[in-house]
PDB file of N, CA and C in Angstrom:
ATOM      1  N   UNK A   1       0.849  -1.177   0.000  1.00  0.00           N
ATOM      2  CA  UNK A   1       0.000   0.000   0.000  1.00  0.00           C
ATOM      3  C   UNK A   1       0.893   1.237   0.000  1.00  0.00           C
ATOM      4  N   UNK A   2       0.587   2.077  -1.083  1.00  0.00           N
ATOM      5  CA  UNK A   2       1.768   3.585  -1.207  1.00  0.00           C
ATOM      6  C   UNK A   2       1.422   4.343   0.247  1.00  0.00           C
ATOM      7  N   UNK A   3       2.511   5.235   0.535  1.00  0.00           N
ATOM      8  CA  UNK A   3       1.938   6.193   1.164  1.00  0.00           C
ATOM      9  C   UNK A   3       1.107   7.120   0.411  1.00  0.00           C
ATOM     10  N   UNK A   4       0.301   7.523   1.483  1.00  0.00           N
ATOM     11  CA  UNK A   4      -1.100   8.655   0.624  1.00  0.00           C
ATOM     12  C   UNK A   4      -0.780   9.681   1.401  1.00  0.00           C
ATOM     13  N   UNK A   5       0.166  10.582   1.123  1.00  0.00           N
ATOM     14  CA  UNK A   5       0.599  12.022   1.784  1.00  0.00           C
ATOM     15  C   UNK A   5       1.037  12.839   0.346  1.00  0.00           C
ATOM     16  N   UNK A   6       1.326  14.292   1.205  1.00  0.00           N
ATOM     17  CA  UNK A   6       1.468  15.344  -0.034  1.00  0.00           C
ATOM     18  C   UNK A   6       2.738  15.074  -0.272  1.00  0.00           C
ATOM     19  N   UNK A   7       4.156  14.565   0.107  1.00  0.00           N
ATOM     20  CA  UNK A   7       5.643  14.132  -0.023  1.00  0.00           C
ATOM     21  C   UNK A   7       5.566  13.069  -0.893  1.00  0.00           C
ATOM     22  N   UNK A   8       4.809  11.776  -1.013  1.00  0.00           N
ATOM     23  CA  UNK A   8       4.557  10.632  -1.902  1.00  0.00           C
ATOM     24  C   UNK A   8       4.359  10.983  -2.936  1.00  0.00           C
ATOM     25  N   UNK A   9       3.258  12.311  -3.128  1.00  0.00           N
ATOM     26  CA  UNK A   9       2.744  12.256  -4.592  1.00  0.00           C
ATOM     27  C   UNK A   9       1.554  11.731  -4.983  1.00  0.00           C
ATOM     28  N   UNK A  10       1.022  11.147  -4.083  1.00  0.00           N
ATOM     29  CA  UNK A  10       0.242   9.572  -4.962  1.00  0.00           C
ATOM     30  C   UNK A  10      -1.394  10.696  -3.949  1.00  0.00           C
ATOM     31  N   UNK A  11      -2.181  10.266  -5.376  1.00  0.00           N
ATOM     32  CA  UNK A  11      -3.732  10.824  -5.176  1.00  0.00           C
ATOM     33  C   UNK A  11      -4.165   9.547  -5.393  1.00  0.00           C
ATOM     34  N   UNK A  12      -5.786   9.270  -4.936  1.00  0.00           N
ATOM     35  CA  UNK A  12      -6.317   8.437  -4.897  1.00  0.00           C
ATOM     36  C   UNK A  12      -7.509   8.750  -5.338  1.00  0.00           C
ATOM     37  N   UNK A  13      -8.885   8.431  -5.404  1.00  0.00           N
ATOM     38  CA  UNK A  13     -10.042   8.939  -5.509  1.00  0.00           C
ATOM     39  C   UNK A  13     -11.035   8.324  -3.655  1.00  0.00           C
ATOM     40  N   UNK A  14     -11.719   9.299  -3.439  1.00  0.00           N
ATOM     41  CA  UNK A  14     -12.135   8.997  -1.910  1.00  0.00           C
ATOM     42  C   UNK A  14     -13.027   7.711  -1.908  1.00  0.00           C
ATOM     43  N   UNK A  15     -12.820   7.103  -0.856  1.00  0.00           N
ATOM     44  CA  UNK A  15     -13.242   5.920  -0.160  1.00  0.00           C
ATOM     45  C   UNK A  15     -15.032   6.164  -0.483  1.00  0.00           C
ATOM     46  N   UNK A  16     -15.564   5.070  -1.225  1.00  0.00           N
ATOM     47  CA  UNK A  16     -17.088   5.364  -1.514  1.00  0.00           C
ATOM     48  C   UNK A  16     -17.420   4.351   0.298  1.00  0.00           C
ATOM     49  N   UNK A  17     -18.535   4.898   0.433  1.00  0.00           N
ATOM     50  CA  UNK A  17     -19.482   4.220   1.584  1.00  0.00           C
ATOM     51  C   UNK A  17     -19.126   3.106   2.154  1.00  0.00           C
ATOM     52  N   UNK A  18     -19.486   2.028   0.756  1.00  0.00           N
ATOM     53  CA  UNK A  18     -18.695   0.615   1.203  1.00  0.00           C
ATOM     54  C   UNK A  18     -17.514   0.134   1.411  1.00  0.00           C
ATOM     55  N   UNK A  19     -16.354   0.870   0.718  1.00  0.00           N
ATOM     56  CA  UNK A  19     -15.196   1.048   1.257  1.00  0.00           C
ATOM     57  C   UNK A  19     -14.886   1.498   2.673  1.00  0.00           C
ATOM     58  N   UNK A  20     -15.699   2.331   3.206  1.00  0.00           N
ATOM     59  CA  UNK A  20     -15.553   2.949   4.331  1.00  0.00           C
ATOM     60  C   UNK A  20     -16.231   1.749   5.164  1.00  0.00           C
ATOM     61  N   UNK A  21     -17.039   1.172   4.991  1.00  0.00           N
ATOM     62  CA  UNK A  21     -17.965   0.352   5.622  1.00  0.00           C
ATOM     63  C   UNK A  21     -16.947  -0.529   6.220  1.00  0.00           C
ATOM     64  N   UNK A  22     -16.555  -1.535   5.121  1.00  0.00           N
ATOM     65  CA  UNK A  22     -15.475  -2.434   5.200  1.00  0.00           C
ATOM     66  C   UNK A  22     -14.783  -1.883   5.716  1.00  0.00           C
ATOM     67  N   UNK A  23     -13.536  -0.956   5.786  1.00  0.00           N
ATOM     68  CA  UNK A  23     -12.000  -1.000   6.901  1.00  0.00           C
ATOM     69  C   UNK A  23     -13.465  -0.672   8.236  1.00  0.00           C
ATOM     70  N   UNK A  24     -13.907  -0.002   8.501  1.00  0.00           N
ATOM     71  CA  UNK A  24     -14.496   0.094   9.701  1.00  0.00           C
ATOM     72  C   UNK A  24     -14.722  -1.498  10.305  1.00  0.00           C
ATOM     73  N   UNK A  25     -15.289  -2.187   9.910  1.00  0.00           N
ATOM     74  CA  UNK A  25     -15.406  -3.638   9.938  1.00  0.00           C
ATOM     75  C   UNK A  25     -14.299  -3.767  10.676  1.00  0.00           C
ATOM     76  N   UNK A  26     -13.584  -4.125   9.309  1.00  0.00           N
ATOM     77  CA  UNK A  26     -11.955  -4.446   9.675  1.00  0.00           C
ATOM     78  C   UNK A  26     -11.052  -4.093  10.737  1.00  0.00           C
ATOM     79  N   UNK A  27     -11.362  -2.529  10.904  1.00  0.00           N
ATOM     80  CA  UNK A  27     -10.898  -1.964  12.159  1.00  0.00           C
ATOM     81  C   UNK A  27     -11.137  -2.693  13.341  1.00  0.00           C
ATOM     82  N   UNK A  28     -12.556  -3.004  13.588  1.00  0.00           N
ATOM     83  CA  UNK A  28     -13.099  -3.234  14.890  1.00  0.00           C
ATOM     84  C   UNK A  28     -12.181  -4.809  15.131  1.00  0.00           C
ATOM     85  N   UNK A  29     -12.983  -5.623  13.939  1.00  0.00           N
ATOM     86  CA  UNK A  29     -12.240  -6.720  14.101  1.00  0.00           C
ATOM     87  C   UNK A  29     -10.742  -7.008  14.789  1.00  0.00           C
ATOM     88  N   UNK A  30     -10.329  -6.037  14.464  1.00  0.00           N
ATOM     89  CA  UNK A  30      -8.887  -6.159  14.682  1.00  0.00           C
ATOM     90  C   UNK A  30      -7.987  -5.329  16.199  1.00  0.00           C
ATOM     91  N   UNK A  31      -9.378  -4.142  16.683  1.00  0.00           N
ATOM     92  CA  UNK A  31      -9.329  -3.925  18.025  1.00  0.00           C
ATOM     93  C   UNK A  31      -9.888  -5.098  18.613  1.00  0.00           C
ATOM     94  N   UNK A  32     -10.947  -6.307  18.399  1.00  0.00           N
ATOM     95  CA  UNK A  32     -11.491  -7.236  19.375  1.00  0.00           C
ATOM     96  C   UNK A  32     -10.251  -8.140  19.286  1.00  0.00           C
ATOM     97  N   UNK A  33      -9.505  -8.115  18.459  1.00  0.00           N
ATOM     98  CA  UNK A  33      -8.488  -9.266  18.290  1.00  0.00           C
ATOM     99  C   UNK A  33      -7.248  -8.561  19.286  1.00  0.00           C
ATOM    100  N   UNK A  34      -6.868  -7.248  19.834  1.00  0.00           N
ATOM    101  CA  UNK A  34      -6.197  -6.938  20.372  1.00  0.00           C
ATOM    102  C   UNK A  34      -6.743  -7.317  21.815  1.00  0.00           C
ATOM    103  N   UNK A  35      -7.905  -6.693  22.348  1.00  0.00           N
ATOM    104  CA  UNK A  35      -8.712  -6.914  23.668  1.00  0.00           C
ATOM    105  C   UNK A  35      -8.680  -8.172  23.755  1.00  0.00           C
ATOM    106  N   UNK A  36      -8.565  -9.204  22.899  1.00  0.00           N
ATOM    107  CA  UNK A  36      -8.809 -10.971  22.993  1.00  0.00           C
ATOM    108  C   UNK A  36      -7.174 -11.133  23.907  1.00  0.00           C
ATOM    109  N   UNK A  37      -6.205 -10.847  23.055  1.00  0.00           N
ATOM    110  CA  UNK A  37      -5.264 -11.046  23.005  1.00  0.00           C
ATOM    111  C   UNK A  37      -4.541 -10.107  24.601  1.00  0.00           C
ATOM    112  N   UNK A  38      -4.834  -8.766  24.933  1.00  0.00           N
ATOM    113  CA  UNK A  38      -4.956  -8.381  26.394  1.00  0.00           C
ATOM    114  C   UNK A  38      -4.727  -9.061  27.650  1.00  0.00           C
ATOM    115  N   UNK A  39      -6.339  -9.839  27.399  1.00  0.00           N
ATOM    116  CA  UNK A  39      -6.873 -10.410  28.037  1.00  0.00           C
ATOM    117  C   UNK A  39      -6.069 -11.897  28.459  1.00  0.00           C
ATOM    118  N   UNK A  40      -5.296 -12.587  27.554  1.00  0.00           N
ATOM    119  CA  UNK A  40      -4.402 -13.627  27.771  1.00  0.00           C
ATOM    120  C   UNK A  40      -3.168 -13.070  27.758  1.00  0.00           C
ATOM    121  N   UNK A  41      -2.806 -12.186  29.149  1.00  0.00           N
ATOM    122  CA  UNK A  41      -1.105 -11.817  29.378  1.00  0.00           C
ATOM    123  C   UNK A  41      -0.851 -12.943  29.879  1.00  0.00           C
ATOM    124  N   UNK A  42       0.743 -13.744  29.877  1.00  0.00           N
ATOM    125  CA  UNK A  42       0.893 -14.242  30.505  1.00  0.00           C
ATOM    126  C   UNK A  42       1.456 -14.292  31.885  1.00  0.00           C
ATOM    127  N   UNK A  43       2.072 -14.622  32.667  1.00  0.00           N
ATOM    128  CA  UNK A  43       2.519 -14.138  33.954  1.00  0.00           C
ATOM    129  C   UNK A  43       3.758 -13.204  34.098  1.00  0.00           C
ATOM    130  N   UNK A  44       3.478 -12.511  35.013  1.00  0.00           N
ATOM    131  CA  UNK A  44       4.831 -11.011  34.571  1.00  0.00           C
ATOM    132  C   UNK A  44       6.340 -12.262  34.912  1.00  0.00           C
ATOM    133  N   UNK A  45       6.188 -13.559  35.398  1.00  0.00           N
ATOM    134  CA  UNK A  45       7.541 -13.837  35.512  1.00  0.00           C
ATOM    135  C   UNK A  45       8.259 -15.132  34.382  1.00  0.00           C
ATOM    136  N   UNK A  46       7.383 -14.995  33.617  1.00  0.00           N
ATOM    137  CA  UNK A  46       7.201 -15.689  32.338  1.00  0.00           C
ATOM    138  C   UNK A  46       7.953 -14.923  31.252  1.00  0.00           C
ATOM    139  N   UNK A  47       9.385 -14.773  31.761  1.00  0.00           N
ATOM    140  CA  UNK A  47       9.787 -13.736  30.723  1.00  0.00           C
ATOM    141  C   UNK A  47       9.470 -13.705  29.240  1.00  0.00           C
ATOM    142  N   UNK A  48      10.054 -15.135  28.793  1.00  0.00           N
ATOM    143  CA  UNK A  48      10.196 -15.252  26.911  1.00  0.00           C
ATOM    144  C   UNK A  48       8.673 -15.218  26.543  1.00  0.00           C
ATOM    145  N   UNK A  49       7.691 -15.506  27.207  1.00  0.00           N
ATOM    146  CA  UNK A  49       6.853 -15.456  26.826  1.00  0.00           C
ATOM    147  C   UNK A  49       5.609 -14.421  26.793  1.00  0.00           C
ATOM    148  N   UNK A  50       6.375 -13.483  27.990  1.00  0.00           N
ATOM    149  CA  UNK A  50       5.864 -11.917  28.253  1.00  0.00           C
ATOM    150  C   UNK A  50       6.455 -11.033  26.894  1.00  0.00           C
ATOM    151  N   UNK A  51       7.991 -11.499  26.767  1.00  0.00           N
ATOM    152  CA  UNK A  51       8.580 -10.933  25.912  1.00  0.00           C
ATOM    153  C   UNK A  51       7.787 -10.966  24.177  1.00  0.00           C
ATOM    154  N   UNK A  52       7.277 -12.261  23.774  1.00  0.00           N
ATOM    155  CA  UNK A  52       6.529 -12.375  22.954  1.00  0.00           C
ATOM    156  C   UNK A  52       5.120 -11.928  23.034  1.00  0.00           C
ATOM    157  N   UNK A  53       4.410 -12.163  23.508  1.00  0.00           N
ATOM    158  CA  UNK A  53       3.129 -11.601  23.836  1.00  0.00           C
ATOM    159  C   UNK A  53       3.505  -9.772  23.875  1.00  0.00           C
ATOM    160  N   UNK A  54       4.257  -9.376  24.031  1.00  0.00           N
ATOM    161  CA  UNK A  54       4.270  -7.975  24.371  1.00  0.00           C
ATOM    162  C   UNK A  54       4.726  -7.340  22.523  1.00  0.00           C
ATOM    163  N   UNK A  55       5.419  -8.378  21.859  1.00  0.00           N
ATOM    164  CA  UNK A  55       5.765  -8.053  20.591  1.00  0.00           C
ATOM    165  C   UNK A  55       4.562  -8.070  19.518  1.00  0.00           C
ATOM    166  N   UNK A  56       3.538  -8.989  19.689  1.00  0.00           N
ATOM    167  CA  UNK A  56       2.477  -9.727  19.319  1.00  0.00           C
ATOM    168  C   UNK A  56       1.513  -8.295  19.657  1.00  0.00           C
ATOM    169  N   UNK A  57       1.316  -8.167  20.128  1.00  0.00           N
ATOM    170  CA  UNK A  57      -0.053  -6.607  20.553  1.00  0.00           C
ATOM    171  C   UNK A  57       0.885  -5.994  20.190  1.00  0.00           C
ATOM    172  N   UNK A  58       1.945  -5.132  20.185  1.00  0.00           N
ATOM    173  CA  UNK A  58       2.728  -4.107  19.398  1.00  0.00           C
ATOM    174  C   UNK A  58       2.557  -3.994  18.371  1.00  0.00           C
ATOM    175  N   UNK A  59       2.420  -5.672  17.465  1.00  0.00           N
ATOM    176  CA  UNK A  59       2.625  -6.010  16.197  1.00  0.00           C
ATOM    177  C   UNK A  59       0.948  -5.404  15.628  1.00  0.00           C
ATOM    178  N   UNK A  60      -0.168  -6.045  16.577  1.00  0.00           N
ATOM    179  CA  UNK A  60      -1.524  -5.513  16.489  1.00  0.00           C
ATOM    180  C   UNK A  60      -2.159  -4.497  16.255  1.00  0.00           C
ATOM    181  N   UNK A  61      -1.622  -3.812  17.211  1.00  0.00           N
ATOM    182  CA  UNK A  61      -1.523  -2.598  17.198  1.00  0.00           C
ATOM    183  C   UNK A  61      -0.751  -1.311  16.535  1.00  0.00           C
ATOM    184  N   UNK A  62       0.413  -1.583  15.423  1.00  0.00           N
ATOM    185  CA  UNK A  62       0.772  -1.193  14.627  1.00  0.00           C
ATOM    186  C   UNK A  62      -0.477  -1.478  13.190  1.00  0.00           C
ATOM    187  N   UNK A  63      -0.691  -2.551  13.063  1.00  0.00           N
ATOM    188  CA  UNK A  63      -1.655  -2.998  11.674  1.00  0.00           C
ATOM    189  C   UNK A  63      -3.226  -2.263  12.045  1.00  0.00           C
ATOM    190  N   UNK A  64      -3.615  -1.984  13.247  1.00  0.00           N
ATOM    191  CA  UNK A  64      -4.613  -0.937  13.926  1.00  0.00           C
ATOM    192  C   UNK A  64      -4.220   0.001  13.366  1.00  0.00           C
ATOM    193  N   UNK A  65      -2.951   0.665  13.458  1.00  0.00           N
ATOM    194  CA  UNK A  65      -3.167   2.222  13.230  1.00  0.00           C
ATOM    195  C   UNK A  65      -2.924   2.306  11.196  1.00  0.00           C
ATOM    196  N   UNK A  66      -2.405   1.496  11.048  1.00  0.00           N
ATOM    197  CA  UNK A  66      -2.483   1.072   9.869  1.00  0.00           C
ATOM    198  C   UNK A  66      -3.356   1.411   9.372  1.00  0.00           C
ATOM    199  N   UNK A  67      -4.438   0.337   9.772  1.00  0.00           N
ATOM    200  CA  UNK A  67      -5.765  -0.143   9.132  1.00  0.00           C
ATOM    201  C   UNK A  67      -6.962   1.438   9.836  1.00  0.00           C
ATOM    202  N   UNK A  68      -6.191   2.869  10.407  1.00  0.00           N
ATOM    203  CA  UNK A  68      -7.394   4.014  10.740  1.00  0.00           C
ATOM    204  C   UNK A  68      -7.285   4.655   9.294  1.00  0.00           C
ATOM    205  N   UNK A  69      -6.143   4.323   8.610  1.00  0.00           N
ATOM    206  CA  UNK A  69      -5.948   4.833   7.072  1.00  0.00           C
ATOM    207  C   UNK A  69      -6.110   6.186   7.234  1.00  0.00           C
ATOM    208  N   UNK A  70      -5.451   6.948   7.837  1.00  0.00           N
ATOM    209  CA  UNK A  70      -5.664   8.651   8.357  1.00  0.00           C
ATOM    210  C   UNK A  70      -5.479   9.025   7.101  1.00  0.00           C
ATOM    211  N   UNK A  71      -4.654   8.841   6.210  1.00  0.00           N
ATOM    212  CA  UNK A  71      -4.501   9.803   5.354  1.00  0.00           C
ATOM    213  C   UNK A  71      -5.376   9.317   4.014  1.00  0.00           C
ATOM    214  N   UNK A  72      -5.902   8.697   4.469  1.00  0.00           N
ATOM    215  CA  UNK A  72      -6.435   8.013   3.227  1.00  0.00           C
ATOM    216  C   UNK A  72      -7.799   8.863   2.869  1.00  0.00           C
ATOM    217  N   UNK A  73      -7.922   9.468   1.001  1.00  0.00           N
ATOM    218  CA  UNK A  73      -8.526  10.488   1.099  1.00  0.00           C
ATOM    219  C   UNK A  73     -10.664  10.158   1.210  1.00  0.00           C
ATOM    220  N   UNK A  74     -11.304  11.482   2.293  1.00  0.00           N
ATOM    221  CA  UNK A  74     -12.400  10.304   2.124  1.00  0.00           C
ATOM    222  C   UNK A  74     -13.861  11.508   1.908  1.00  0.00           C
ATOM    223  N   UNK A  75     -14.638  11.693   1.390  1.00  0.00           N
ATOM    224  CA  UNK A  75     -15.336  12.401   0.568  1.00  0.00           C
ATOM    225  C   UNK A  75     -16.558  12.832   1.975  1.00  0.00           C
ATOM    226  N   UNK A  76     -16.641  13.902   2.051  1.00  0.00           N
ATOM    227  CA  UNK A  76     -16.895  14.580   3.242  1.00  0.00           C
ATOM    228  C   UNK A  76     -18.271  13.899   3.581  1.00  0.00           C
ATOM    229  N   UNK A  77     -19.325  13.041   2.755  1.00  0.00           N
ATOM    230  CA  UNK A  77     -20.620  12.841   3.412  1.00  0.00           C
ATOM    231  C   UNK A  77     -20.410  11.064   4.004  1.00  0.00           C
ATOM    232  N   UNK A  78     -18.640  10.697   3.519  1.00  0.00           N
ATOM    233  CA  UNK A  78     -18.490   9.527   4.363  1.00  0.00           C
ATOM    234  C   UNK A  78     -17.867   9.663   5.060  1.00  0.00           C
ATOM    235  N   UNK A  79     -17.444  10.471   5.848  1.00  0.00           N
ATOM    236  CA  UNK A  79     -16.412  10.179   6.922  1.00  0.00           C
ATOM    237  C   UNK A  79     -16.953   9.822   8.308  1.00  0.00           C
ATOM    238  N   UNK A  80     -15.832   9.079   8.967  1.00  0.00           N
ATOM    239  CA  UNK A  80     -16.733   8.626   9.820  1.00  0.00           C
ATOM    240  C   UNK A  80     -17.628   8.697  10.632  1.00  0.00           C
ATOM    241  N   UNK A  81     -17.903  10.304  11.722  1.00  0.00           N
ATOM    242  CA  UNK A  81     -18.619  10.355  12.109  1.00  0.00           C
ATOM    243  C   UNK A  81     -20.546  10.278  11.138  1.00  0.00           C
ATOM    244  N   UNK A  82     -20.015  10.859  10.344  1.00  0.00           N
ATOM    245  CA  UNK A  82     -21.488  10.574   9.511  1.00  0.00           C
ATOM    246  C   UNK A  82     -21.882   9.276   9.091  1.00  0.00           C
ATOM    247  N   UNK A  83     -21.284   8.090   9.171  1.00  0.00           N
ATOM    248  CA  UNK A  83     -21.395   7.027   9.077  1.00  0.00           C
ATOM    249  C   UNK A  83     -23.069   6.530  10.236  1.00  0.00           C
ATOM    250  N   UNK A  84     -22.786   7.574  11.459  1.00  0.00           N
ATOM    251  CA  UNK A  84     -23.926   7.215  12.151  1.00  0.00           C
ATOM    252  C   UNK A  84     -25.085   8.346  12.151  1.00  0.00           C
ATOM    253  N   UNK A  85     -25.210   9.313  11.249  1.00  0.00           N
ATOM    254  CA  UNK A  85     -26.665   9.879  10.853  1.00  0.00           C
ATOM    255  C   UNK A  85     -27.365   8.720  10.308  1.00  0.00           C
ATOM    256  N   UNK A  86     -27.925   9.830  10.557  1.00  0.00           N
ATOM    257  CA  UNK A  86     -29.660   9.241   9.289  1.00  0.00           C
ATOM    258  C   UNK A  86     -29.727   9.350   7.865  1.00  0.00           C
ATOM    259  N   UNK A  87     -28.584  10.068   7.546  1.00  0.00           N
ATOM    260  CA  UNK A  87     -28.583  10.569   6.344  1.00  0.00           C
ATOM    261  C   UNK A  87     -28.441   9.405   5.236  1.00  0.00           C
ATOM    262  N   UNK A  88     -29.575   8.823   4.495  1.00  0.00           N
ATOM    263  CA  UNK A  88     -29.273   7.766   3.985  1.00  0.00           C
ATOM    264  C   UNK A  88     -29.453   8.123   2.467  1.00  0.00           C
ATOM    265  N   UNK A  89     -28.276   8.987   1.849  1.00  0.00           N
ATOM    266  CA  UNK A  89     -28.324   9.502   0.375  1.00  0.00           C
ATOM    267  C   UNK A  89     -27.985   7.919  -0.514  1.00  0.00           C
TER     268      UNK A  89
END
């Protein structure tokens, strides 16, 4: 995936509805997969395996901020907060 900034160069055309629909999906999915993953720390004296688990949600949580696609360009009647009007054009 290019970078989508003004230094890259690279234009896109904005995210239609269902595009937006989907990473939102995707997003969540992938915060419940972090909270899953939370939730099974293993014991703080469990080093190699604290040590992994701690790389593993880093790793999650990098493909999270990934997947908020900030710069990714998105056409003002989809962005997200309007996702939850009424507005059903």
């Amino acid at each position: 995936m290019p970078q989508l900034n003004q230094q890259a160069g690279v234009h896109r055309q904005a995210l239609t509805r269902k595009q937006a629909l989907v990473a939102i999906e995707g997003l969540y999915d992938q915060i419940l997969e972090l909270e899953q993953a939370r939730m099974q720390m293993p014991p703080p004296d469990d080093i190699p395996r604290l040590e992994a688990w701690n790389m593993a949600c880093l790793a999650k949580s990098d493909e999270i901020w990934r997947r908020l696609m900030v710069m990714e360009p998105l056409d003002v009647r989809y962005a997200f907060l309007s996702l939850f009007t009424h507005d059903q054009d």
